[in-house]
PDB file of N, CA and C in Angstrom:
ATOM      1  N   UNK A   1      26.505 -34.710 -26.582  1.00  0.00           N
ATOM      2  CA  UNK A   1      26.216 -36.117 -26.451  1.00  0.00           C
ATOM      3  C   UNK A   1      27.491 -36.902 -26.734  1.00  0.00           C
ATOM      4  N   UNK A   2      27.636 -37.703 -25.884  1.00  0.00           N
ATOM      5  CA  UNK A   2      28.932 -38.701 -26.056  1.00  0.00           C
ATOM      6  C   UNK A   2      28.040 -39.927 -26.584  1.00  0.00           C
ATOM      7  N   UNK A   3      28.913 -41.373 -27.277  1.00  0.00           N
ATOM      8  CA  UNK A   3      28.659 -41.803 -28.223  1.00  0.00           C
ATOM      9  C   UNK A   3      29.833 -43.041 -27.943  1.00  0.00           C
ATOM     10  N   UNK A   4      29.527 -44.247 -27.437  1.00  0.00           N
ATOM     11  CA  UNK A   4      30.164 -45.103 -27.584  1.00  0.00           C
ATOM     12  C   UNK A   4      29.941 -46.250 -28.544  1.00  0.00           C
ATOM     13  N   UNK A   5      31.176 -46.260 -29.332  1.00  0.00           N
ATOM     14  CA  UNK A   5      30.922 -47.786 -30.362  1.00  0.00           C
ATOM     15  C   UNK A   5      31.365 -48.708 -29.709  1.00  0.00           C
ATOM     16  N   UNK A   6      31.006 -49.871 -29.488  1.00  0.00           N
ATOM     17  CA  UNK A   6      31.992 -51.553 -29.524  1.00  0.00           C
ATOM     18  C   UNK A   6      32.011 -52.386 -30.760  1.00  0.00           C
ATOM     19  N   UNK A   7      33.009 -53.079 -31.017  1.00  0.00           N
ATOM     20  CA  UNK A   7      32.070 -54.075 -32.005  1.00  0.00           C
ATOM     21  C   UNK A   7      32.619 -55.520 -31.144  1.00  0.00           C
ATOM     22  N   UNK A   8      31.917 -56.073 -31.111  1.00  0.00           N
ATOM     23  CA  UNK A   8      31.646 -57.450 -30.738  1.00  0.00           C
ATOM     24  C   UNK A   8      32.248 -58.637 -31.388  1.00  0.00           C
ATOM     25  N   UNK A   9      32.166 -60.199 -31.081  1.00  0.00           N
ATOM     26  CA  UNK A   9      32.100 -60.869 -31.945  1.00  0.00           C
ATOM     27  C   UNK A   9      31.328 -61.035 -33.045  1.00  0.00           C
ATOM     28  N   UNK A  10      31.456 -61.489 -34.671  1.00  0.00           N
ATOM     29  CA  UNK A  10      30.755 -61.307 -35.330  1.00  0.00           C
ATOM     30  C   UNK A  10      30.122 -60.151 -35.854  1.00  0.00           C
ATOM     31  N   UNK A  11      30.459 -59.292 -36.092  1.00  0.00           N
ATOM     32  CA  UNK A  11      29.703 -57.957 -36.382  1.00  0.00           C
ATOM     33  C   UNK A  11      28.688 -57.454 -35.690  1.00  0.00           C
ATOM     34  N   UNK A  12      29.135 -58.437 -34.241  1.00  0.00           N
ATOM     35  CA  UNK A  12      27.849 -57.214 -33.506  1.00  0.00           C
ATOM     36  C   UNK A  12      28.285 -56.083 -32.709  1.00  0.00           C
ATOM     37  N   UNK A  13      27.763 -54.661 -33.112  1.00  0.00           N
ATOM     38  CA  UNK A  13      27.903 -53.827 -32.881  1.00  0.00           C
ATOM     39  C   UNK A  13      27.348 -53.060 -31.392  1.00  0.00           C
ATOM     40  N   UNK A  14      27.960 -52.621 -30.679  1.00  0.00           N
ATOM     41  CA  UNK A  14      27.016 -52.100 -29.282  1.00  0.00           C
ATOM     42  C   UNK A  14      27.163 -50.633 -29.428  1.00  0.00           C
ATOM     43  N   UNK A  15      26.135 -49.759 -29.245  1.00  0.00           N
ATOM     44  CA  UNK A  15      26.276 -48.307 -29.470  1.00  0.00           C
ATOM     45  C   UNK A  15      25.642 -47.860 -28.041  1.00  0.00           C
ATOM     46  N   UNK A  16      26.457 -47.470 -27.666  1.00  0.00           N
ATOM     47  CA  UNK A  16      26.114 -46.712 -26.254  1.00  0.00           C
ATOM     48  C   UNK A  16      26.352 -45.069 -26.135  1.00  0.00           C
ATOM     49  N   UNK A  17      25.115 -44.689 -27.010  1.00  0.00           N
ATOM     50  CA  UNK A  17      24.733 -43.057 -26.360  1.00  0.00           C
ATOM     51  C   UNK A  17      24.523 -42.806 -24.514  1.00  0.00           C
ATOM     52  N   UNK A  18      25.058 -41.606 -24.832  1.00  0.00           N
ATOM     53  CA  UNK A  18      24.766 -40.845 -23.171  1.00  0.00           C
ATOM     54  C   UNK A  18      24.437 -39.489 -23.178  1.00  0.00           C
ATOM     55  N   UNK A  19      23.003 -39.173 -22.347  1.00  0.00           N
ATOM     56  CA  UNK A  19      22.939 -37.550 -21.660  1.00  0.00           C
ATOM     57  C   UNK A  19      21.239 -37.618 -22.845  1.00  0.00           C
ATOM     58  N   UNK A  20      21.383 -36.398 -23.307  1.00  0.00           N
ATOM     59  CA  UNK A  20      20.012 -36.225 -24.038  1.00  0.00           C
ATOM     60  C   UNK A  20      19.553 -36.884 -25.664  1.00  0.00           C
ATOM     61  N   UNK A  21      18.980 -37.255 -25.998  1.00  0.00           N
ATOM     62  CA  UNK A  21      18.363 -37.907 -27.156  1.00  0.00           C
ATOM     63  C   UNK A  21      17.131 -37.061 -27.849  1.00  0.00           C
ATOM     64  N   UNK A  22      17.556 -35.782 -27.896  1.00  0.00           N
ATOM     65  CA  UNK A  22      16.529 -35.113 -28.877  1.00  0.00           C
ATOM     66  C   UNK A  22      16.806 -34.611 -29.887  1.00  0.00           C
ATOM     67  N   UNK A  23      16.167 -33.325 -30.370  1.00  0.00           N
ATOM     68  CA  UNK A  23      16.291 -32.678 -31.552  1.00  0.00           C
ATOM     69  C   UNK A  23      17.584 -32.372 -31.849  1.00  0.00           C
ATOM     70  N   UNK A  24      18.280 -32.136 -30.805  1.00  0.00           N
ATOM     71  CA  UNK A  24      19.956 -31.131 -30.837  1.00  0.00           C
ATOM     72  C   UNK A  24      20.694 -33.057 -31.564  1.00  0.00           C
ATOM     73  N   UNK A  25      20.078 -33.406 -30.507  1.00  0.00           N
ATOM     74  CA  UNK A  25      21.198 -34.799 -31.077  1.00  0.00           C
ATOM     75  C   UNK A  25      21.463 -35.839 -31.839  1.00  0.00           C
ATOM     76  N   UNK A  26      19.570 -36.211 -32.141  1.00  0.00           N
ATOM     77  CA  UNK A  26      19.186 -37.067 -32.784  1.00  0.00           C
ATOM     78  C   UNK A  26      20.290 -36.779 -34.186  1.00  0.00           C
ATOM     79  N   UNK A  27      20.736 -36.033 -34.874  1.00  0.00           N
ATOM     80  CA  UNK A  27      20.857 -36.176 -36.055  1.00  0.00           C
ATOM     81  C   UNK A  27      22.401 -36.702 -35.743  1.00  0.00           C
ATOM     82  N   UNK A  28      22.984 -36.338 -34.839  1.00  0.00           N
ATOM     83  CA  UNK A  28      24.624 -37.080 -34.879  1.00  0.00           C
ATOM     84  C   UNK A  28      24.483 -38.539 -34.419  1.00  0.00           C
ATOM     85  N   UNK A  29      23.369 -38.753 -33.932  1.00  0.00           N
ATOM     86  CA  UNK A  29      23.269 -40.342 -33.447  1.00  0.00           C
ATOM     87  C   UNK A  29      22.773 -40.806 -34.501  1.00  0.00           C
ATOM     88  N   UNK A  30      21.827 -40.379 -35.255  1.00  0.00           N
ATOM     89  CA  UNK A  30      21.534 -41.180 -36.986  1.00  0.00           C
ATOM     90  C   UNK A  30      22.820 -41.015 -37.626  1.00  0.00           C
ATOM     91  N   UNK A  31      23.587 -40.550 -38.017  1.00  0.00           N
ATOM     92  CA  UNK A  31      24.595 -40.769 -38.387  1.00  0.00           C
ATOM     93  C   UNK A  31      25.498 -41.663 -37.883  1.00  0.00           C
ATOM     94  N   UNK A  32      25.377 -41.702 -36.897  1.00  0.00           N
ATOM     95  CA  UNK A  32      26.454 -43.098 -36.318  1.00  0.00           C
ATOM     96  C   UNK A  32      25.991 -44.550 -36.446  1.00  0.00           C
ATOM     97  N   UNK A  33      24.444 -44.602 -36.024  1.00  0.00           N
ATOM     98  CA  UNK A  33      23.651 -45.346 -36.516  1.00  0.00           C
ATOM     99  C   UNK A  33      23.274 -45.983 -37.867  1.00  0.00           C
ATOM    100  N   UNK A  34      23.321 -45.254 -38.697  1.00  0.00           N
ATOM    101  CA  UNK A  34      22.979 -45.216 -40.408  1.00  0.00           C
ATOM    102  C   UNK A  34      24.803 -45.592 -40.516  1.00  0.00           C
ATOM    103  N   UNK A  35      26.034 -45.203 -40.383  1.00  0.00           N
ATOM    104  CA  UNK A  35      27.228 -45.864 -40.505  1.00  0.00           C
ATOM    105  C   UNK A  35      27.691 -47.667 -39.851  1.00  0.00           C
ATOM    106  N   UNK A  36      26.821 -47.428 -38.853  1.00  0.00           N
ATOM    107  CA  UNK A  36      27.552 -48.926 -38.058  1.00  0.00           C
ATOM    108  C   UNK A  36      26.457 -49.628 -38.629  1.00  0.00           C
ATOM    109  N   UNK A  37      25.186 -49.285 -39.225  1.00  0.00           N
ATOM    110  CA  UNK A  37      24.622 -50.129 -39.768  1.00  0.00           C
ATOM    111  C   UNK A  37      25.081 -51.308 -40.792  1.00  0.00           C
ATOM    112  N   UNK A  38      25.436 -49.875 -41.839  1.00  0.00           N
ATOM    113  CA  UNK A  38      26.020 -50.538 -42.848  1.00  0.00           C
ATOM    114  C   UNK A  38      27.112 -51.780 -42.596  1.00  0.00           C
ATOM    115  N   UNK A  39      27.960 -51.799 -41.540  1.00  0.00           N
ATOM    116  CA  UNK A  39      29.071 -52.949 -41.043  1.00  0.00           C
ATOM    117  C   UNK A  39      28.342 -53.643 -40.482  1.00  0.00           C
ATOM    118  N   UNK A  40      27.206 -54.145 -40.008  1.00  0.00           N
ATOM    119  CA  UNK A  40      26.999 -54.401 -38.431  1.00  0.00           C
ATOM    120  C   UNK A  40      26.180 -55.560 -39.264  1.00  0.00           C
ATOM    121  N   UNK A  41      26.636 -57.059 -38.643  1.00  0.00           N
ATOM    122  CA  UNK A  41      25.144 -57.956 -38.743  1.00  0.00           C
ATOM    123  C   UNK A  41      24.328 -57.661 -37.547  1.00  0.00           C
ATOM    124  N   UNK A  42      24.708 -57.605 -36.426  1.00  0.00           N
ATOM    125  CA  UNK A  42      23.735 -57.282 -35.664  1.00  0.00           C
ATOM    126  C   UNK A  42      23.957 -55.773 -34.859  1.00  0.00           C
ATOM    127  N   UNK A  43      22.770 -54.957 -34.449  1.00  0.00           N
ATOM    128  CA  UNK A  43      23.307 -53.956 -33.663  1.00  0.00           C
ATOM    129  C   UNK A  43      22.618 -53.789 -32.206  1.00  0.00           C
ATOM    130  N   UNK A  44      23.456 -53.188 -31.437  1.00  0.00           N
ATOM    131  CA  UNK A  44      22.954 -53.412 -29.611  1.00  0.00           C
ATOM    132  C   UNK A  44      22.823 -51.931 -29.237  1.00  0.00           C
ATOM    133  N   UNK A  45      21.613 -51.666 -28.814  1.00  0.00           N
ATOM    134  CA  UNK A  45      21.810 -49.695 -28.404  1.00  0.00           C
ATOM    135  C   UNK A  45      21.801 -49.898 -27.228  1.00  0.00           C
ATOM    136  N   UNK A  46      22.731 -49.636 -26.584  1.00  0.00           N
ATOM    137  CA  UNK A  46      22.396 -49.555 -24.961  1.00  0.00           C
ATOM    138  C   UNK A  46      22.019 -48.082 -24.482  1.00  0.00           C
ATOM    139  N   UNK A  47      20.684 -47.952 -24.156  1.00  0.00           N
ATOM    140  CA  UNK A  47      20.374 -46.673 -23.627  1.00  0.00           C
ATOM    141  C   UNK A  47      19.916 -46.414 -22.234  1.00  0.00           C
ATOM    142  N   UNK A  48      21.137 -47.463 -21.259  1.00  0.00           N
ATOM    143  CA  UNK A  48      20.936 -46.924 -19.991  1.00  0.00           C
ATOM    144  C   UNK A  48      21.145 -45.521 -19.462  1.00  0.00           C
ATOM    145  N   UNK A  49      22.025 -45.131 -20.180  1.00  0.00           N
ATOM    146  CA  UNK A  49      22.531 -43.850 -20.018  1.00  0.00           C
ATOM    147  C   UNK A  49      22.083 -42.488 -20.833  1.00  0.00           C
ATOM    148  N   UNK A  50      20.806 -42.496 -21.222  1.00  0.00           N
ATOM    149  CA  UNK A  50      20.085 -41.832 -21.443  1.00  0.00           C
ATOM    150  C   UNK A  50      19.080 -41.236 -20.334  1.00  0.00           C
ATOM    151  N   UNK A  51      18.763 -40.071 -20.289  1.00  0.00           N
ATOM    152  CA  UNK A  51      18.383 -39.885 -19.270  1.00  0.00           C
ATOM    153  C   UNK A  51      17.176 -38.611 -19.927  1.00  0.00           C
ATOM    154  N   UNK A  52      17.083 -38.576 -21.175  1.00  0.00           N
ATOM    155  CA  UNK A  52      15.983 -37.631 -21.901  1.00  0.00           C
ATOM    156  C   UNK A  52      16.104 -38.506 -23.304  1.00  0.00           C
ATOM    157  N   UNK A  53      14.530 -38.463 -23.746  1.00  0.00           N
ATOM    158  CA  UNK A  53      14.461 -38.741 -24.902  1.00  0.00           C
ATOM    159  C   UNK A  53      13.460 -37.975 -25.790  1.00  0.00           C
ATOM    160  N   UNK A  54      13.101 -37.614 -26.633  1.00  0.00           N
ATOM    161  CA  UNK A  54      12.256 -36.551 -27.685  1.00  0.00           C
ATOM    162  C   UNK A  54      11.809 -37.666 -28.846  1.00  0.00           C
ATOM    163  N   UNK A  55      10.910 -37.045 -29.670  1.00  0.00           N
ATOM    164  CA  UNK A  55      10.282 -38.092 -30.661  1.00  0.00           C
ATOM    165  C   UNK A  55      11.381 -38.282 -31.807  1.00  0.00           C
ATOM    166  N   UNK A  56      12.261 -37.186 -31.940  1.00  0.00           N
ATOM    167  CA  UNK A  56      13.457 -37.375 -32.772  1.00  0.00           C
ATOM    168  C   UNK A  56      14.619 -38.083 -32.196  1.00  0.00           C
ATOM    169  N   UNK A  57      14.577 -38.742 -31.004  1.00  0.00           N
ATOM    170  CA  UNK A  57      15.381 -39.863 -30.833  1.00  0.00           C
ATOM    171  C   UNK A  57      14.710 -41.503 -30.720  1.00  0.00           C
ATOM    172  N   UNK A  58      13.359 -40.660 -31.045  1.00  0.00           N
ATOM    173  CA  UNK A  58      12.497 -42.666 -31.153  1.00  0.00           C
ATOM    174  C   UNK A  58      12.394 -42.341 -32.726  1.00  0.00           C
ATOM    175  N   UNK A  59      12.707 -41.569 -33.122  1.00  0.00           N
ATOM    176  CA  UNK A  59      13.067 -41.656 -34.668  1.00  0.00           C
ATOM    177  C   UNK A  59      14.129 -42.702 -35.249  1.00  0.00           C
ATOM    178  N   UNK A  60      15.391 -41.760 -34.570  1.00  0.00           N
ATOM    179  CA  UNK A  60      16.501 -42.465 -34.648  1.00  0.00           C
ATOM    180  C   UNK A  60      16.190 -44.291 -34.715  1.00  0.00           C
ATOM    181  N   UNK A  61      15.844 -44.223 -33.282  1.00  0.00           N
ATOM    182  CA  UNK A  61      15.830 -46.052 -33.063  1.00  0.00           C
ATOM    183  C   UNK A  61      15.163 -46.480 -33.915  1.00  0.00           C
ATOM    184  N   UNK A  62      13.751 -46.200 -34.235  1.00  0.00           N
ATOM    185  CA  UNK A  62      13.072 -46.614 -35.437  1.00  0.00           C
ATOM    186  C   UNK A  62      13.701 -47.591 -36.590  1.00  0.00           C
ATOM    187  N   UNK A  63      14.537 -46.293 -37.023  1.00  0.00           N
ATOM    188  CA  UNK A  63      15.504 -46.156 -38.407  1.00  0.00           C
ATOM    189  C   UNK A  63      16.567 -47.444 -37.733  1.00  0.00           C
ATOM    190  N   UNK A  64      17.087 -47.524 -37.286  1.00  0.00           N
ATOM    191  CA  UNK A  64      18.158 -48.548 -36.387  1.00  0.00           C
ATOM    192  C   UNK A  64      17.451 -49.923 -36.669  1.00  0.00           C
ATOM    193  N   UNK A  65      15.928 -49.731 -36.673  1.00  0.00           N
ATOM    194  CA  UNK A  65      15.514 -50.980 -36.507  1.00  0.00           C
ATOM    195  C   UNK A  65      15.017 -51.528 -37.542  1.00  0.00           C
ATOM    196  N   UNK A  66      14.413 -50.145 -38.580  1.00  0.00           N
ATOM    197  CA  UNK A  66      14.395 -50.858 -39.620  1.00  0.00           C
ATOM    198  C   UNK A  66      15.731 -51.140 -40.654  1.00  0.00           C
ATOM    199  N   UNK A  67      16.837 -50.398 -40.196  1.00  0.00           N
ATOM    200  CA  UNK A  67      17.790 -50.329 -41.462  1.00  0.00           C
ATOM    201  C   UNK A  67      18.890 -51.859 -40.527  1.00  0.00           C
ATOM    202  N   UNK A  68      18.498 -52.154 -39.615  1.00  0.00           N
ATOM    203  CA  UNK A  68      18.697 -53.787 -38.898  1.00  0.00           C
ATOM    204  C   UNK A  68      17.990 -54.857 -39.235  1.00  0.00           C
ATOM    205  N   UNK A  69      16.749 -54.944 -39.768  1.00  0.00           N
ATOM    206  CA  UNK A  69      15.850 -55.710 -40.315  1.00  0.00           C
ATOM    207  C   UNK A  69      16.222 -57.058 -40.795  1.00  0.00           C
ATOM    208  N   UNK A  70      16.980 -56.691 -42.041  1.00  0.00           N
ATOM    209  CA  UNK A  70      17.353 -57.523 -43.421  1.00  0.00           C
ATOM    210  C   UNK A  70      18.305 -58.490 -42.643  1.00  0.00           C
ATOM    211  N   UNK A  71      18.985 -57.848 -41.659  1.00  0.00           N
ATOM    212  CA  UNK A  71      20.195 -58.757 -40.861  1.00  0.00           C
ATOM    213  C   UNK A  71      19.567 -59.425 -39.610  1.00  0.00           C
ATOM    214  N   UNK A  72      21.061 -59.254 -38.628  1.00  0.00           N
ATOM    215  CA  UNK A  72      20.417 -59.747 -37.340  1.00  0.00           C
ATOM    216  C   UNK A  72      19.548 -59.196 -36.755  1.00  0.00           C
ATOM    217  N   UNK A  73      19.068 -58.377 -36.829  1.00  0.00           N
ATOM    218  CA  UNK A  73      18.115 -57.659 -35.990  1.00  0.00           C
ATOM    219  C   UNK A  73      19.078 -56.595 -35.190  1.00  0.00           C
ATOM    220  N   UNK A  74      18.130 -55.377 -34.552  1.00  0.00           N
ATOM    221  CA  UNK A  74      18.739 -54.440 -33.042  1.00  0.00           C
ATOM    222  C   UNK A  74      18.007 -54.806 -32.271  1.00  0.00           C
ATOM    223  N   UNK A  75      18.335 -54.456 -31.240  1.00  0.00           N
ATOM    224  CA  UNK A  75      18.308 -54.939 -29.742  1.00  0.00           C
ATOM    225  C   UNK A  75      18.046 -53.210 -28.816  1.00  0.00           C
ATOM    226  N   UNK A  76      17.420 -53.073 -27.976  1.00  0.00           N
ATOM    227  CA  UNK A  76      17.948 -52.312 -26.944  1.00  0.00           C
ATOM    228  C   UNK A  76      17.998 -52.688 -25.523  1.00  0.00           C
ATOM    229  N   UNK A  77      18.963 -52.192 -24.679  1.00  0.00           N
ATOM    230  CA  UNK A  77      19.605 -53.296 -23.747  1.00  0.00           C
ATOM    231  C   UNK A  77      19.973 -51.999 -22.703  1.00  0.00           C
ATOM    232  N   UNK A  78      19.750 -52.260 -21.808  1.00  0.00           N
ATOM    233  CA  UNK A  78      19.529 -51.525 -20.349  1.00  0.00           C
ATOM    234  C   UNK A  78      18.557 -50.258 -20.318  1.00  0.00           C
ATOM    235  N   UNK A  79      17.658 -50.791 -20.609  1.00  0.00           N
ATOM    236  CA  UNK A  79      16.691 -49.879 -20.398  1.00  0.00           C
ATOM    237  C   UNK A  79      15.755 -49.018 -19.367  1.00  0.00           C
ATOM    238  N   UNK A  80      16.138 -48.114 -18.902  1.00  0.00           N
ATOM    239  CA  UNK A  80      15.690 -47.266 -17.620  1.00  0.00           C
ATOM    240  C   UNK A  80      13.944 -47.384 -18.056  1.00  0.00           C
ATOM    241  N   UNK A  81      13.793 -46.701 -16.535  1.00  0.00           N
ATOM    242  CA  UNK A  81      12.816 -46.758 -16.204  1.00  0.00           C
ATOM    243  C   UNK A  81      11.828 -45.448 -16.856  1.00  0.00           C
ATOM    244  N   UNK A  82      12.580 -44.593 -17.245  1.00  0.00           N
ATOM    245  CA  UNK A  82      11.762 -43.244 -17.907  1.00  0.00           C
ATOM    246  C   UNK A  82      11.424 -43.598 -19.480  1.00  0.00           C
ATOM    247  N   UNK A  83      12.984 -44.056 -19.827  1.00  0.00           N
ATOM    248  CA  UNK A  83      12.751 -44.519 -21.447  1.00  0.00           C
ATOM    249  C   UNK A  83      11.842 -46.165 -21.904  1.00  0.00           C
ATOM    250  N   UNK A  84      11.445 -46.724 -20.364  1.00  0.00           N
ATOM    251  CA  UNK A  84      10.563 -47.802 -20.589  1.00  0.00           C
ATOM    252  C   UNK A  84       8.943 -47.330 -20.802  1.00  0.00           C
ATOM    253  N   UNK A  85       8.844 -46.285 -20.119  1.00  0.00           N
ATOM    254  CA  UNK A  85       7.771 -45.425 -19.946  1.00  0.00           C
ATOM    255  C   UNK A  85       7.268 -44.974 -21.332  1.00  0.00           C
ATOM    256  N   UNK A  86       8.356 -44.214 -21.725  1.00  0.00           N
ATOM    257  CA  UNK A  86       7.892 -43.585 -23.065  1.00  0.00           C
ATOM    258  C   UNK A  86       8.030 -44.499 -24.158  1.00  0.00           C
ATOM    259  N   UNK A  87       8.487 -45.394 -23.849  1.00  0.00           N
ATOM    260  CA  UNK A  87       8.535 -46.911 -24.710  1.00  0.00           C
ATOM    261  C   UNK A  87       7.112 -47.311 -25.211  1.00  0.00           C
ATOM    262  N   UNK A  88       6.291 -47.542 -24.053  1.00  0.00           N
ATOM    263  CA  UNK A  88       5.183 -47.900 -23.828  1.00  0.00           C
ATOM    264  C   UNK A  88       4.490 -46.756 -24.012  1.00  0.00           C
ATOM    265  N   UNK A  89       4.460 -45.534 -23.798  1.00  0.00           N
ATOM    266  CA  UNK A  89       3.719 -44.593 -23.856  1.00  0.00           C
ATOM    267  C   UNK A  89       3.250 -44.388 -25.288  1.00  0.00           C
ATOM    268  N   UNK A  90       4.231 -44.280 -26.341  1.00  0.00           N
ATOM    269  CA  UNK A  90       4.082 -44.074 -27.682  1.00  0.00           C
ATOM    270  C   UNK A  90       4.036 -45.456 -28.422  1.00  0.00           C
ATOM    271  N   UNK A  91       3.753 -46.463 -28.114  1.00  0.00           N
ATOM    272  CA  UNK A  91       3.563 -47.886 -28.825  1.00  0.00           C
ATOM    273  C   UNK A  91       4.538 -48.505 -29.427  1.00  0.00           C
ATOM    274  N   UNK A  92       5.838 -47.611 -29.249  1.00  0.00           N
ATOM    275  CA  UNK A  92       7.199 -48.706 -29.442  1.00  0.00           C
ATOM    276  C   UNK A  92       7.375 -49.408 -28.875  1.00  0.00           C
ATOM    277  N   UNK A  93       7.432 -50.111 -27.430  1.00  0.00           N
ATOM    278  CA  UNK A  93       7.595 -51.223 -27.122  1.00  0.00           C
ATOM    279  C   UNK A  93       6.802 -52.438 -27.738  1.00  0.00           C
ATOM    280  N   UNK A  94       6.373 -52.478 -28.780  1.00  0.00           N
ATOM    281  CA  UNK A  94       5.755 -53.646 -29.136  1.00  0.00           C
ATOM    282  C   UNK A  94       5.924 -53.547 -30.301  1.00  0.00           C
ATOM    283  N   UNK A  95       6.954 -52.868 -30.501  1.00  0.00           N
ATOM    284  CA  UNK A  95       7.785 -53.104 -32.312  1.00  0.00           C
ATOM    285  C   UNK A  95       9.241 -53.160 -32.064  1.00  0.00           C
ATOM    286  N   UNK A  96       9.985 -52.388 -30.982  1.00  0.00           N
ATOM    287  CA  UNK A  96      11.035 -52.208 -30.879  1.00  0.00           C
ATOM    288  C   UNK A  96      11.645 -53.584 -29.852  1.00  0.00           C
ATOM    289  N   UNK A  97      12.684 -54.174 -30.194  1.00  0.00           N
ATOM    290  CA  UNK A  97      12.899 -55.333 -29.441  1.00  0.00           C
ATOM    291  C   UNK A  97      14.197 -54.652 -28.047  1.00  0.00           C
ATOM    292  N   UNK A  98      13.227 -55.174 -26.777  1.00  0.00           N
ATOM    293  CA  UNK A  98      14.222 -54.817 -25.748  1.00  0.00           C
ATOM    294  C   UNK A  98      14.999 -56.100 -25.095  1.00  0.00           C
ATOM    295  N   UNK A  99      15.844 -56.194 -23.851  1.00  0.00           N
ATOM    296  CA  UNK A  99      16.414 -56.853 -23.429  1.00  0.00           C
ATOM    297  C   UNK A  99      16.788 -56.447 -21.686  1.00  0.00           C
TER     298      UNK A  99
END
């Protein structure tokens, strides 16, 4: 899994994972996640470029969203059409904020 940081104006952070979002990966993307947190008033996941996701990468975001809370909030931002699916499929889209 490749793994892009930006940081933005203001501490906003854009994290752009690519390729699979499961068990193998989820734990290096919480780690990047759980780090840019800590800097970040706000954070942006762009997961257009995801193209698999597993319940251990709606973990991940979860955690993104609650450990974003206290601040600006996360965001997720280009969202395909498979990961809108399973968005909705498992009842995150109506906790998780998209764009």
């Amino acid at each position: 899994m490749k793994i892009n940081i930006t940081e933005k104006e203001g501490k906003t952070f854009v994290i752009a994972p690519e390729g699979n979002l499961d068990y193998i990966t989820s734990p290096e993307f919480d780690e990047v996640v759980s780090q840019t947190a800590a800097k970040a008033e706000k954070m942006v996941i762009d997961i257009g470029s995801i193209s698999y996701i597993a319940s251990a990468g709606l973990r991940v975001l979860l955690n993104a969203d609650d450990l974003m809370s206290p601040k600006g909030g996360m965001v997720l931002i280009n969202v395909n059409d498979y990961v809108k699916e399973i968005l909705d499929m498992t009842g995150f889209s109506g906790v998780l904020k998209t764009e």
